[in-house]
Protein backbone atom coordinates (compact mmCIF):
# COMPACT_ATOMS: atom_id res chain seq x y z
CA UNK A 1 -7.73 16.62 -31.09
CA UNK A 2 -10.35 14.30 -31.60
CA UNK A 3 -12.84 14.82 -34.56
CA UNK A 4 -15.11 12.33 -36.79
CA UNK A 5 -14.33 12.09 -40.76
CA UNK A 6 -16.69 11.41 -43.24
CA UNK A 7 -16.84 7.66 -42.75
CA UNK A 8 -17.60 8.38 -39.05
CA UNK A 9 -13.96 7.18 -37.41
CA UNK A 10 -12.63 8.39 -34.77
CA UNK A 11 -9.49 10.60 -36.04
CA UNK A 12 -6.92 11.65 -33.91
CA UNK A 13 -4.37 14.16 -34.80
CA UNK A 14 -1.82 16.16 -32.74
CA UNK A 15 -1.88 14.78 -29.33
CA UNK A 16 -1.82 11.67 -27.17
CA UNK A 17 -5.02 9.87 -25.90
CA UNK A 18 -6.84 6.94 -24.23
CA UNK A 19 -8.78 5.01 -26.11
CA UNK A 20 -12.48 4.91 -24.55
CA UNK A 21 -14.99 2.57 -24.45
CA UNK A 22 -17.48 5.11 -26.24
CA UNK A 23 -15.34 5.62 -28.84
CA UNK A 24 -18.01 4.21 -31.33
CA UNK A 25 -17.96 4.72 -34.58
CA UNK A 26 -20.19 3.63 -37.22
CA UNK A 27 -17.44 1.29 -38.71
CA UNK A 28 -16.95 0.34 -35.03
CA UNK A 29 -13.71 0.91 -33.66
CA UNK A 30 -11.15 2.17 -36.31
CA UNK A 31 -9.31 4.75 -35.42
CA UNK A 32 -7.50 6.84 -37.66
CA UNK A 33 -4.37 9.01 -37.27
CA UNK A 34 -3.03 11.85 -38.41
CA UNK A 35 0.45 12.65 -36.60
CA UNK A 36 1.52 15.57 -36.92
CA UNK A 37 4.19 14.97 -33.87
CA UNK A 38 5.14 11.23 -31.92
CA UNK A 39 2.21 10.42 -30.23
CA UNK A 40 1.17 7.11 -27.93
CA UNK A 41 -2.29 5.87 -27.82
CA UNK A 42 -3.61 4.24 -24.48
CA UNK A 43 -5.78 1.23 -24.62
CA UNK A 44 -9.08 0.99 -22.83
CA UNK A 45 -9.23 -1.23 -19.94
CA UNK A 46 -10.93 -4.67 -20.89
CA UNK A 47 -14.37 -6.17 -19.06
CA UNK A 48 -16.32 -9.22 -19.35
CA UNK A 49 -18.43 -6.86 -21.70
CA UNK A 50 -15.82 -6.07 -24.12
CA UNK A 51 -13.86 -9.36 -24.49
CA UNK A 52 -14.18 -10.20 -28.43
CA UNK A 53 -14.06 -6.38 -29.42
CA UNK A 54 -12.10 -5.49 -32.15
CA UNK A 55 -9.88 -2.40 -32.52
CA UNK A 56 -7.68 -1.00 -35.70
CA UNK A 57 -5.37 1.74 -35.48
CA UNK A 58 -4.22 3.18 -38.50
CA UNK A 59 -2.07 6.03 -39.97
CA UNK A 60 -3.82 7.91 -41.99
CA UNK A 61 -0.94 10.47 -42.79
CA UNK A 62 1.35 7.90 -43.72
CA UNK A 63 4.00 9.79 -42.31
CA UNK A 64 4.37 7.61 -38.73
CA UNK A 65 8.36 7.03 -39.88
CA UNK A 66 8.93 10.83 -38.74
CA UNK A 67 6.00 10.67 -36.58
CA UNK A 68 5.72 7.25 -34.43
CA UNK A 69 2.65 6.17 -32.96
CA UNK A 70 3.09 4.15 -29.62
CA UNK A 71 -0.04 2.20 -28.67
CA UNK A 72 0.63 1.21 -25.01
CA UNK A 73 -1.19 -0.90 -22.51
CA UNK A 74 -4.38 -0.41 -20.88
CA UNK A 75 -4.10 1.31 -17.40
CA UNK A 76 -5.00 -1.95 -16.07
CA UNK A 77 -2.07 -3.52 -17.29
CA UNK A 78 -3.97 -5.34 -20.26
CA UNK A 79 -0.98 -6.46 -21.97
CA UNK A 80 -0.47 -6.58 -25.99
CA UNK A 81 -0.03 -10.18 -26.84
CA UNK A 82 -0.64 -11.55 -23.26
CA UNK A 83 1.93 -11.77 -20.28
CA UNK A 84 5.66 -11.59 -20.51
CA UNK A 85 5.13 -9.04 -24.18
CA UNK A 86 5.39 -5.83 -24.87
CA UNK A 87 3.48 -3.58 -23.08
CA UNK A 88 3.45 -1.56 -26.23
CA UNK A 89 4.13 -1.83 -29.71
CA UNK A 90 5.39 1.54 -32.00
CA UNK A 91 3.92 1.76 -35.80
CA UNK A 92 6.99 3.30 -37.54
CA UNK A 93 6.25 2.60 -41.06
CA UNK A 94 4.38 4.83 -43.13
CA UNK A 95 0.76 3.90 -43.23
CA UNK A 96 0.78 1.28 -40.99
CA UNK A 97 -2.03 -0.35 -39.16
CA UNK A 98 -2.39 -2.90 -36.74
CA UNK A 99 -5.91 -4.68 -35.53
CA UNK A 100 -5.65 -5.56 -31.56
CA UNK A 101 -8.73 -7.69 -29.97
CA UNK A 102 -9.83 -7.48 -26.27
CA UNK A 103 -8.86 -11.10 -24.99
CA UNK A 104 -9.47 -13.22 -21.90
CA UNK A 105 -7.58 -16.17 -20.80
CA UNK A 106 -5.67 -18.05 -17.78
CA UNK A 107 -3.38 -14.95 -16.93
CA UNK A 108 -6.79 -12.45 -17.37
CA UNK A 109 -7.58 -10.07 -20.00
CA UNK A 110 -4.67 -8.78 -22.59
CA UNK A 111 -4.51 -7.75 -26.29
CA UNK A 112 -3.88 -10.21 -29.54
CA UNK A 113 -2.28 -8.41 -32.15
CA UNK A 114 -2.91 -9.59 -35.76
């Protein structure tokens, strides 16, 4: 499910989901999560209007080892680190986080992982 903590994330917790673009937060963008199973994550698609925006995904649990979280492409076909990568990237380390920002370049819109 999909619920707002006390610092006004968005947590998600038991299931797989896309990513929105109204999934505003008051810290704006982090999204926390608590596996309790494998789950993926889907990436917006990117516009004009969203190039520069900033996302971190994080597990909160600390327990992605037993419980990977796959953050996959955009439905668009954004790619995560451009053409020719991964068109998703698994956090399998306990309490791992990764920041990805919406990007535009020669080969169109993608993710940069850093």
């Amino acid at each position: 499910g999909v619920t707002a903590d006390s610092a006004q994330s968005l947590r998600l917790s038991g299931a797989s989901t896309t990513l929105s673009e109204t999934d505003q937060t008051i810290s704006n963008d982090v999204t926390m999560i608590a596996a309790t199973a494998s789950l993926s994550v889907t990436m917006p698609n990117i516009t004009d209007s969203t190039v520069g925006r900033l996302y971190l995904i994080k597990d909160v649990a600390g327990n992605a080892s037993s419980n990977n979280i796959t953050i996959n492409q955009s439905a668009g076909g954004h790619d995560i680190d451009g053409a020719d990568n991964p068109t998703a990237i698994v956090l399998e380390s306990d309490s791992a986080a990764v920041q990805l920002l919406a990007c535009s370049g020669s080969s169109g819109f993608f993710y940069a992982v850093f």
